[in-house]
PDB file of N, CA and C in Angstrom:
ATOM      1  N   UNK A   1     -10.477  -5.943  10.287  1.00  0.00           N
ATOM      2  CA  UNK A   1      -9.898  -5.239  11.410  1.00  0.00           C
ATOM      3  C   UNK A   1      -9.449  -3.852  10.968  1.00  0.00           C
ATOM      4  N   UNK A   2      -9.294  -2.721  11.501  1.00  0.00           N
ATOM      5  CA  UNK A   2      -8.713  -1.656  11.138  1.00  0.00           C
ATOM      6  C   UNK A   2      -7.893  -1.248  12.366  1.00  0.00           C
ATOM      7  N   UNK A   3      -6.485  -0.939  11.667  1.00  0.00           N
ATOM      8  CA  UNK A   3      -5.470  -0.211  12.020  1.00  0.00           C
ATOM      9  C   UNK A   3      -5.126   1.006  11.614  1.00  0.00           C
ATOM     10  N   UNK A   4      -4.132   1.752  12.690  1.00  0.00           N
ATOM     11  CA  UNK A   4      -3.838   2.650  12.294  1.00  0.00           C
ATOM     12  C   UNK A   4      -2.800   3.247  12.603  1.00  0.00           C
ATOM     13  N   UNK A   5      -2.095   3.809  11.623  1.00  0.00           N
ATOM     14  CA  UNK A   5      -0.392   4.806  11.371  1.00  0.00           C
ATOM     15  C   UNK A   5      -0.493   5.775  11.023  1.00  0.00           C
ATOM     16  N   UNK A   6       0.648   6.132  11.648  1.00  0.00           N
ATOM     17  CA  UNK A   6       1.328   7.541  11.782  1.00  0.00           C
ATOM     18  C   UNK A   6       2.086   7.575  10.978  1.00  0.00           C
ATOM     19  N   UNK A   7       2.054   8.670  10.293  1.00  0.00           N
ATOM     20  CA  UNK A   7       3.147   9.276   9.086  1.00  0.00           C
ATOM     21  C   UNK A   7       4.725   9.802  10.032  1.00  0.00           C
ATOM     22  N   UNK A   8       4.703  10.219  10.706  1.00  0.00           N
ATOM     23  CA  UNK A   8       5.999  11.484  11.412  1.00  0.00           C
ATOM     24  C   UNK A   8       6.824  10.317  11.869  1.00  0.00           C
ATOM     25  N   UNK A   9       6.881   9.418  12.729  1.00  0.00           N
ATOM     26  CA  UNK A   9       8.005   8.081  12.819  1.00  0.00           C
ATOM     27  C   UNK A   9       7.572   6.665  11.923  1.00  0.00           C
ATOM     28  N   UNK A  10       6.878   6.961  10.581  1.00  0.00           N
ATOM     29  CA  UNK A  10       6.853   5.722   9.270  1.00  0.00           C
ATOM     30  C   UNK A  10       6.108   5.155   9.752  1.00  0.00           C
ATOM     31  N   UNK A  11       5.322   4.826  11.003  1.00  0.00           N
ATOM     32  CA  UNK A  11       4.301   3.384  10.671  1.00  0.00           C
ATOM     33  C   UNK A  11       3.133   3.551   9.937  1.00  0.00           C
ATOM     34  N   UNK A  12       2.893   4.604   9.505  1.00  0.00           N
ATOM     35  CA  UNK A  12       1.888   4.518   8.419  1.00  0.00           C
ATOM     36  C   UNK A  12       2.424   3.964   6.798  1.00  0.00           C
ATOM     37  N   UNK A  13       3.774   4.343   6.895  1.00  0.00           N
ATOM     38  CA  UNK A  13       4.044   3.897   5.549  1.00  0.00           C
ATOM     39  C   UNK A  13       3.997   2.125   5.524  1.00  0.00           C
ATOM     40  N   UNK A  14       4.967   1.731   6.887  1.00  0.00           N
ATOM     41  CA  UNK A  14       4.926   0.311   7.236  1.00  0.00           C
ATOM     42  C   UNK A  14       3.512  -0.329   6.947  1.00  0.00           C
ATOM     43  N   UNK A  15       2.162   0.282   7.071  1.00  0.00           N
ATOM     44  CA  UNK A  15       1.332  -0.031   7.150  1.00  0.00           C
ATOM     45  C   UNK A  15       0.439  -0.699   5.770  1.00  0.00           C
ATOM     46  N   UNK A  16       0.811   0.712   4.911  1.00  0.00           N
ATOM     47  CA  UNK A  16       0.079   0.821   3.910  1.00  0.00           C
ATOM     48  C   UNK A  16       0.927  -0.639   2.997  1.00  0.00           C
ATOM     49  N   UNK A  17       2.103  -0.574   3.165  1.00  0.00           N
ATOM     50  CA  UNK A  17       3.072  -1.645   2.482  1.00  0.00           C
ATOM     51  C   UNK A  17       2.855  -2.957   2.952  1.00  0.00           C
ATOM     52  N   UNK A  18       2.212  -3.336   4.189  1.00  0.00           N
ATOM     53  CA  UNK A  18       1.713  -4.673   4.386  1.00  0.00           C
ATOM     54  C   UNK A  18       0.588  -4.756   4.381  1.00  0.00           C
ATOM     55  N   UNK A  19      -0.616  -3.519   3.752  1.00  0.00           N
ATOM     56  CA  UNK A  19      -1.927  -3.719   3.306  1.00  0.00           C
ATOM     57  C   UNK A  19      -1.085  -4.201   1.968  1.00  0.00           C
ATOM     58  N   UNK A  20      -0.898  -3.769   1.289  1.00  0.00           N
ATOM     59  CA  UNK A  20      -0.688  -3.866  -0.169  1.00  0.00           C
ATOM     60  C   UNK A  20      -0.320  -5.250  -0.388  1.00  0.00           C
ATOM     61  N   UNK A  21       1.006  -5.602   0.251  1.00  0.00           N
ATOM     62  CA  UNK A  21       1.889  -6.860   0.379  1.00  0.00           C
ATOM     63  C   UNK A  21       0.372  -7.676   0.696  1.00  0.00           C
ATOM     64  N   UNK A  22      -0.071  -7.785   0.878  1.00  0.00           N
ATOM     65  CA  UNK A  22      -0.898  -9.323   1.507  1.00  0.00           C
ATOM     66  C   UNK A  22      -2.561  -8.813   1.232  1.00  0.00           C
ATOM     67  N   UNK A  23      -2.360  -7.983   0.160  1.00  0.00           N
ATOM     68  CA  UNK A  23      -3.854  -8.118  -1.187  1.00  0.00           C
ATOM     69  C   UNK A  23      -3.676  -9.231  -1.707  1.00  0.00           C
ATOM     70  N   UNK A  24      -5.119 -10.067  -2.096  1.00  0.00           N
ATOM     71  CA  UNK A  24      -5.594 -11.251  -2.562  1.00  0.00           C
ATOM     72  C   UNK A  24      -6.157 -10.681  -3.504  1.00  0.00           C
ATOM     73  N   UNK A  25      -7.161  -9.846  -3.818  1.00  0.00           N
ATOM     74  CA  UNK A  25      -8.101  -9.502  -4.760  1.00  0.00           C
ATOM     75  C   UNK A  25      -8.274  -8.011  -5.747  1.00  0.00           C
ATOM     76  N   UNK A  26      -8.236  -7.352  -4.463  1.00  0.00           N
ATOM     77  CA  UNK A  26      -8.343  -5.844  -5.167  1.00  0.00           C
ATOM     78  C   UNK A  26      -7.416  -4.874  -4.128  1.00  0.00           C
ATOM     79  N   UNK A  27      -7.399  -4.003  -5.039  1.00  0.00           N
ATOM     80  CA  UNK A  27      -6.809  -2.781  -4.098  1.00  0.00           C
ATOM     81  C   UNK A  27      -7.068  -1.491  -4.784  1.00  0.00           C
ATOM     82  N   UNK A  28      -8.317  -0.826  -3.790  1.00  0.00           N
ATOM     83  CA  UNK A  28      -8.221   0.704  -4.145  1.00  0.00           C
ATOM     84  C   UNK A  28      -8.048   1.874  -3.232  1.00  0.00           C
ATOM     85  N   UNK A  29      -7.334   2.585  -4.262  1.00  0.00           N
ATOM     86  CA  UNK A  29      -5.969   3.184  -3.409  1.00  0.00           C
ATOM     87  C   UNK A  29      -6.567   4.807  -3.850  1.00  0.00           C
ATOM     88  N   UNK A  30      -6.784   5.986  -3.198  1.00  0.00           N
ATOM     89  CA  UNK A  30      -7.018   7.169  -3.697  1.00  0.00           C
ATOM     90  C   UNK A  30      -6.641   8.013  -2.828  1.00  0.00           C
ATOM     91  N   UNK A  31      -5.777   8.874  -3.032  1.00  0.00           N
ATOM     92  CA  UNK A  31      -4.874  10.213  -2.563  1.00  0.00           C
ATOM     93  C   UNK A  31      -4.439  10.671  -4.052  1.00  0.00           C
ATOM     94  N   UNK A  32      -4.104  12.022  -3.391  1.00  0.00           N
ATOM     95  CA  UNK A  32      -3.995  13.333  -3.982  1.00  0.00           C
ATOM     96  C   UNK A  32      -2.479  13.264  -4.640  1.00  0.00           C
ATOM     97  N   UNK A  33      -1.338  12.554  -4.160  1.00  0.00           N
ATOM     98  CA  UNK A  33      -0.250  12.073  -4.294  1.00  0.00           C
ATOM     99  C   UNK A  33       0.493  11.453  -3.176  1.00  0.00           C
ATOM    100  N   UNK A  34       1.526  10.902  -3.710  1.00  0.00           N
ATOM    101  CA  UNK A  34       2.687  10.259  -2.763  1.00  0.00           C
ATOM    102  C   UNK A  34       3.829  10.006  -3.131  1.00  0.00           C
ATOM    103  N   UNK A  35       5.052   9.858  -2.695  1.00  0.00           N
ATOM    104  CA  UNK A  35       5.761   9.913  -3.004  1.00  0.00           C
ATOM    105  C   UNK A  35       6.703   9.067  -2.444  1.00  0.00           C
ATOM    106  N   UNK A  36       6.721   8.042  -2.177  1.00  0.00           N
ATOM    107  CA  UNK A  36       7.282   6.869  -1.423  1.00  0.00           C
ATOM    108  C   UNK A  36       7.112   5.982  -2.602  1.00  0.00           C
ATOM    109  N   UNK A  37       8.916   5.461  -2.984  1.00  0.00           N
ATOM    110  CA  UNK A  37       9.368   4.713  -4.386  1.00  0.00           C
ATOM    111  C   UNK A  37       8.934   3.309  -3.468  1.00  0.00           C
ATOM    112  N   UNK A  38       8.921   3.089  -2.611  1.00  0.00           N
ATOM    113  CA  UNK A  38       8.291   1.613  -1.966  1.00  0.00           C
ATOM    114  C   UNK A  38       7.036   1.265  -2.183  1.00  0.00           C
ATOM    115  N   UNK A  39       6.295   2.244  -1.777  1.00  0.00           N
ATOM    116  CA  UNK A  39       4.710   1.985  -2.018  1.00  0.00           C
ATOM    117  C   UNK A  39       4.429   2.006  -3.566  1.00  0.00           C
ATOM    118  N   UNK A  40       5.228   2.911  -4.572  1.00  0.00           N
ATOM    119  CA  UNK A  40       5.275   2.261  -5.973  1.00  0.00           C
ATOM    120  C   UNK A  40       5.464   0.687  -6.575  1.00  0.00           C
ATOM    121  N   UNK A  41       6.482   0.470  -6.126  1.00  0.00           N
ATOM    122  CA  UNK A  41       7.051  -1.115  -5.982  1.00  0.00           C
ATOM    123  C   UNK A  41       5.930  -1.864  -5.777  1.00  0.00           C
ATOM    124  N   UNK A  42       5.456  -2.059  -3.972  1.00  0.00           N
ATOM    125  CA  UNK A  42       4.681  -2.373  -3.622  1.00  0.00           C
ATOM    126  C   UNK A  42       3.346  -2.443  -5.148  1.00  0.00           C
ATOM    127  N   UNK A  43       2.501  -1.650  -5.212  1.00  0.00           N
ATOM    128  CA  UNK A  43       1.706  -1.384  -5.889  1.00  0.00           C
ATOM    129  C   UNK A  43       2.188  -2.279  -7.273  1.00  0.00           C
ATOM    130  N   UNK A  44       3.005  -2.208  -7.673  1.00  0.00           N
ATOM    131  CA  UNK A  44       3.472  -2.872  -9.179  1.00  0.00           C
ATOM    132  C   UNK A  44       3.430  -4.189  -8.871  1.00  0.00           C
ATOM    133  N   UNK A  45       4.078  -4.656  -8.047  1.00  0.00           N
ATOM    134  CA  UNK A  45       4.603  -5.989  -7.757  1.00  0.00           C
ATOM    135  C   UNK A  45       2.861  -6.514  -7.450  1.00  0.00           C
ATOM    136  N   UNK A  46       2.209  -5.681  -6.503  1.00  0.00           N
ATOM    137  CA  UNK A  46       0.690  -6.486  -6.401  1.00  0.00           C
ATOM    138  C   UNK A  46      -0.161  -6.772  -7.816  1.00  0.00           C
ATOM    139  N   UNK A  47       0.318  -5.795  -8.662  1.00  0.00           N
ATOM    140  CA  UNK A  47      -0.415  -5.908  -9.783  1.00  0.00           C
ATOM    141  C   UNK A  47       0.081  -7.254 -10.724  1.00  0.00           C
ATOM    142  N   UNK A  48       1.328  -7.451 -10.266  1.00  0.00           N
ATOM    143  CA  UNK A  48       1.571  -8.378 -11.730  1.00  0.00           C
ATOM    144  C   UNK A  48       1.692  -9.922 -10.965  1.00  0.00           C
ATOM    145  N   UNK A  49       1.201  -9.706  -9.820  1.00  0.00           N
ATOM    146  CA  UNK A  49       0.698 -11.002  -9.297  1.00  0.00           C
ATOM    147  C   UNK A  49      -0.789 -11.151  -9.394  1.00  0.00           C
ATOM    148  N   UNK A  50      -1.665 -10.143  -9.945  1.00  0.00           N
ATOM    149  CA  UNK A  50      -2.977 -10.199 -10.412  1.00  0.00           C
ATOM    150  C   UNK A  50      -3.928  -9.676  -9.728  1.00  0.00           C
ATOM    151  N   UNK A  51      -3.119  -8.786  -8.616  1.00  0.00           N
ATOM    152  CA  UNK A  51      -4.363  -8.408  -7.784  1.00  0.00           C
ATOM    153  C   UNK A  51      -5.255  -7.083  -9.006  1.00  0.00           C
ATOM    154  N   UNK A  52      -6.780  -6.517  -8.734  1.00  0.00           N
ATOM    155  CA  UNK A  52      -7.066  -5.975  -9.199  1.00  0.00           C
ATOM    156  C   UNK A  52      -6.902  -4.375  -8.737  1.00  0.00           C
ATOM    157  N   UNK A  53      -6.693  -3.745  -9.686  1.00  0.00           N
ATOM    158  CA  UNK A  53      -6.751  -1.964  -8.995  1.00  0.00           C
ATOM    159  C   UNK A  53      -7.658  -0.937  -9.699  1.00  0.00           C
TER     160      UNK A  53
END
């Protein structure tokens, strides 16, 4: 399915954090930067439950 968020009232961030949250397998992720300490978290926490990146 594809969805989609908006950055200017957060549901894109909401978004990207329950793609991440509810990876099974892989996750590839490519931007230029970011800066949201959640979507870090996010990202760590998927990794050391084994998802691949």
């Amino acid at each position: 399915s594809v969805q989609a968020g908006f950055s200017p009232e957060g549901s894109a961030e909401q978004l990207v954090l329950k793609t991440i949250e509810t990876a099974q397998h892989n996750i590839r992720l490519m931007g230029y930067s970011f800066t949201s300490p959640e979507v870090v978290r996010a990202l760590i926490s998927a990794k050391r439950r084994g998802v691949d990146m």
